[in-house]
Protein backbone atom coordinates (compact mmCIF):
# COMPACT_ATOMS: atom_id res chain seq x y z
CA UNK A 1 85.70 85.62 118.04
CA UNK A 2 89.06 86.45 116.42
CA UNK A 3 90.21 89.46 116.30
CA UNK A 4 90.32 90.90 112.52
CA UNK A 5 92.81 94.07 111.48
CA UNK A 6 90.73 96.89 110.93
CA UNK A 7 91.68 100.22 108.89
CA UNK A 8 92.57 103.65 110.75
CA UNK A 9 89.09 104.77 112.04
CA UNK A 10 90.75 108.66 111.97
CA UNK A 11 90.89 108.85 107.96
CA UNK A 12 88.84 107.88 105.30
CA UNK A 13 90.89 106.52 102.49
CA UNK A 14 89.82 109.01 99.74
CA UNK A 15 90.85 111.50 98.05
CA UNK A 16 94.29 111.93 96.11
CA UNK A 17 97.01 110.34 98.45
CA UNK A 18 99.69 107.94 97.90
CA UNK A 19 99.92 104.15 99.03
CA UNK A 20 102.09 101.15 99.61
CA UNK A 21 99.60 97.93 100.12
CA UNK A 22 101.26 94.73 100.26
CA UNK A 23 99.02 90.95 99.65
CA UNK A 24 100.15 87.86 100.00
CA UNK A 25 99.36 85.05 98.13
CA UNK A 26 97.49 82.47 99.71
CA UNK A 27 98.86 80.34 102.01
CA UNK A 28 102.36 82.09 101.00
CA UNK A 29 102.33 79.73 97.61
CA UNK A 30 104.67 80.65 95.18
CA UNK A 31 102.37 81.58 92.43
CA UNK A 32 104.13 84.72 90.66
CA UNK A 33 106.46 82.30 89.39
CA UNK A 34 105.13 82.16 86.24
CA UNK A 35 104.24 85.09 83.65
CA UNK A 36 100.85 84.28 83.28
CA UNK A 37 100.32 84.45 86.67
CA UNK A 38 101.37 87.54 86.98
CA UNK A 39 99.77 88.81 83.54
CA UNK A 40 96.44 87.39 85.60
CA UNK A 41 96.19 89.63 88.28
CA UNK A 42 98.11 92.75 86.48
CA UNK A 43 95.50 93.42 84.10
CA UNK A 44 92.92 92.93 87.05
CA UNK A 45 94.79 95.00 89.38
CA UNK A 46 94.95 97.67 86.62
CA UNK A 47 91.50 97.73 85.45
CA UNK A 48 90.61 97.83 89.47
CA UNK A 49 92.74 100.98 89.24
CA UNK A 50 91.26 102.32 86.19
CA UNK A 51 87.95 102.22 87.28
CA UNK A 52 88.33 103.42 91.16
CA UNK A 53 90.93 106.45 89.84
CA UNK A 54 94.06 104.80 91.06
CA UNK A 55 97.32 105.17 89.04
CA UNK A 56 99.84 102.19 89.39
CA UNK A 57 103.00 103.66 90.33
CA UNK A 58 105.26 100.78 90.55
CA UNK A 59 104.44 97.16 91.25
CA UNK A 60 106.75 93.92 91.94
CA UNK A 61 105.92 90.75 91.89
CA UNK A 62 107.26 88.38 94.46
CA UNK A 63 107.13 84.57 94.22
CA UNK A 64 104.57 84.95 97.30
CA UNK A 65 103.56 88.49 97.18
CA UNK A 66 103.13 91.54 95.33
CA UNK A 67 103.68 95.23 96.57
CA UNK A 68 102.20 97.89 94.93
CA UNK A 69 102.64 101.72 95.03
CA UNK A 70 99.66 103.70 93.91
CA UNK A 71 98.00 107.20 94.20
CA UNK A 72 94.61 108.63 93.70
CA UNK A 73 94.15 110.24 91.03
CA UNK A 74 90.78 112.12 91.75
CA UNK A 75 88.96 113.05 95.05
CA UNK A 76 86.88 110.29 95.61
CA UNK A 77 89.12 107.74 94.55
CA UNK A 78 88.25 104.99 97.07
CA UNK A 79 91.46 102.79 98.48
CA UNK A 80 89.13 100.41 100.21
CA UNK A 81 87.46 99.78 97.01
CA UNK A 82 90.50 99.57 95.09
CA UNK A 83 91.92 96.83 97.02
CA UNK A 84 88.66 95.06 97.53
CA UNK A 85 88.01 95.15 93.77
CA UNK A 86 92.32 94.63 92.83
CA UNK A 87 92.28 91.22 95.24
CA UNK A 88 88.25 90.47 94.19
CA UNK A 89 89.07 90.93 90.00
CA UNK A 90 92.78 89.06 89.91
CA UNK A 91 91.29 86.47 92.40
CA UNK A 92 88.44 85.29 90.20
CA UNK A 93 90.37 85.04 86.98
CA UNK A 94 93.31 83.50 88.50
CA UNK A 95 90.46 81.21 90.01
CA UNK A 96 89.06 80.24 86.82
CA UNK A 97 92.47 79.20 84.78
CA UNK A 98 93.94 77.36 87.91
CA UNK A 99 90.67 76.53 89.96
CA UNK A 100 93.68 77.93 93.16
CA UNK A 101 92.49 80.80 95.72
CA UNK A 102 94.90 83.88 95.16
CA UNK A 103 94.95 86.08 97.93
CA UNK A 104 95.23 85.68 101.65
CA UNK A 105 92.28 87.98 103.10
CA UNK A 106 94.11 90.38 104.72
CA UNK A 107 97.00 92.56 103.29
CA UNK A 108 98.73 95.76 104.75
CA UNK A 109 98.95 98.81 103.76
CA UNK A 110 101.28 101.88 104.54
CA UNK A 111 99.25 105.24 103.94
CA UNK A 112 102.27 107.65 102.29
CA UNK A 113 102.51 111.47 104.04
CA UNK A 114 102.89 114.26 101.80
CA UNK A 115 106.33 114.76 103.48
CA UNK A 116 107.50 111.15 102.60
CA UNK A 117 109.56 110.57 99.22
CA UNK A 118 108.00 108.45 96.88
CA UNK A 119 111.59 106.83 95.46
CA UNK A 120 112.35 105.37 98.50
CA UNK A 121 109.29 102.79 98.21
CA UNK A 122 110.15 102.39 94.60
CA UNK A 123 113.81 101.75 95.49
CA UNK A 124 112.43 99.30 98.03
CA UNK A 125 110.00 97.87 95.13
CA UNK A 126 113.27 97.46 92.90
CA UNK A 127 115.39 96.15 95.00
CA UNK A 128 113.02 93.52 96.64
CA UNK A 129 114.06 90.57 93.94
CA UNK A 130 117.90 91.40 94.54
CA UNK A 131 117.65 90.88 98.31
CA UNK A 132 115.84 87.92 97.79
CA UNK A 133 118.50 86.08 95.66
CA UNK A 134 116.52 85.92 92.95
CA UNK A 135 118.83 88.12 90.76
CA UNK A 136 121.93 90.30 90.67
CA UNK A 137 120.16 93.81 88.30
CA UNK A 138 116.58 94.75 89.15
CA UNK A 139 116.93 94.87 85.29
CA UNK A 140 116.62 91.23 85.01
CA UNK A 141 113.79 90.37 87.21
CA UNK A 142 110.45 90.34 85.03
CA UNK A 143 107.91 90.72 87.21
CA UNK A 144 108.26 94.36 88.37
CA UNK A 145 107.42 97.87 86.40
CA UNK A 146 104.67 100.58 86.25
CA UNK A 147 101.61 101.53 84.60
CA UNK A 148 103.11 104.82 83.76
CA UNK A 149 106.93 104.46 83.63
CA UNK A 150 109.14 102.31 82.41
CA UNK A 151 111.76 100.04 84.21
CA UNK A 152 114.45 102.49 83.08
CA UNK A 153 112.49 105.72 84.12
CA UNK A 154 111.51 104.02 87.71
CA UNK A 155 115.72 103.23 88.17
CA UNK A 156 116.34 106.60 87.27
CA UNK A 157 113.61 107.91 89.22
CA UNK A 158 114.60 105.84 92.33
CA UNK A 159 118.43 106.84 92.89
CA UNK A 160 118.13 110.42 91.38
CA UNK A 161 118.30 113.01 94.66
CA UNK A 162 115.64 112.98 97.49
CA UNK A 163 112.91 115.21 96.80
CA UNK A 164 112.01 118.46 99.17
CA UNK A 165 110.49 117.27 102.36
CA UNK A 166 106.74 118.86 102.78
CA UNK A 167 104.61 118.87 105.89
CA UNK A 168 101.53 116.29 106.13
CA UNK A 169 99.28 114.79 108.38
CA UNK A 170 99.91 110.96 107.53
CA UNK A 171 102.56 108.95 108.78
CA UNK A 172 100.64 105.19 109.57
CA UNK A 173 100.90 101.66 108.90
CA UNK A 174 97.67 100.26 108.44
CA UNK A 175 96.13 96.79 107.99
CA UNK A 176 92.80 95.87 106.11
CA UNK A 177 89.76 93.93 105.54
CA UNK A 178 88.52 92.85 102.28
């Protein structure tokens, strides 16, 4: 029987804590190519967000993969649902306009510590089509942004000083199951 990446069995996922989950497409196909593409599984990754209590932070859209930063927004706002829901929603309406499978089943996830500095993942997030050779500005690549801020507030946001470091209990790289 193969062996299957499990979550952290010490914590539960809920509650108001910050994220960095990573899917790739399946079989690495460069699908977020296109705008509607993308447009697809946005508005199904945001109503998955909407209706677990998961703001979208930031969110880029590789040709192969999409990273995502996102934070609970109430207590028992659910990660494991969220992503099982995100990847289930964007999957089935991708599904029905290009009769193509989206996601790979598994994804990764980093679970953010209180003391960790939300710009740097955003920088990362920004960045990401620039290392890639797909442009020279973040500015010009289409396929990145937030649910709450816009492109020029995330820039801003992402090389503006480091923020005070706090203590916290969660510092782990995690894999899932959906």
């Amino acid at each position: 029987m193969p062996h299957y990446p499990r979550h952290l069995s010490s914590f539960d996922y809920q509650g108001c804590h910050r994220y960095f989950p990573t899917f790739c497409t399946f079989e690495r196909n460069s699908y977020f190519q296109e705008a509607t593409s993308v447009e697809i599984a946005l508005e199904q990754i945001l109503r998955a967000g909407t209706q677990h209590g998961f703001a979208i932070l930031a969110h880029c859209f590789m040709p192969d993969h999409l990273h995502l930063l996102v934070e609970g927004d109430r207590e028992n706002a659910d990660l494991k649902v969220f992503l099982k829901s995100a990847k289930q929603y964007s999957g089935f309406y991708f599904k029905q306009k290009t009769r193509k499978n989206l996601w790979q089943r598994y994804g990764h996830e980093r679970t953010l510590r209180e003391s960790e500095d939300t710009r740097s993942f955003i920088k990362y997030m920004i960045e990401n089509p620039i290392r890639a050779g797909l442009v020279k500005s973040p500015i010009e690549y289409s396929f990145w942004g937030s649910a709450i801020y816009s492109k020029e507030e995330l820039i801003e946001y992402a090389y503006s000083a480091p923020e005070p470091a706090k203590a916290g209990p969660y510092d782990r790289a995690t894999q899932y199951t959906s």
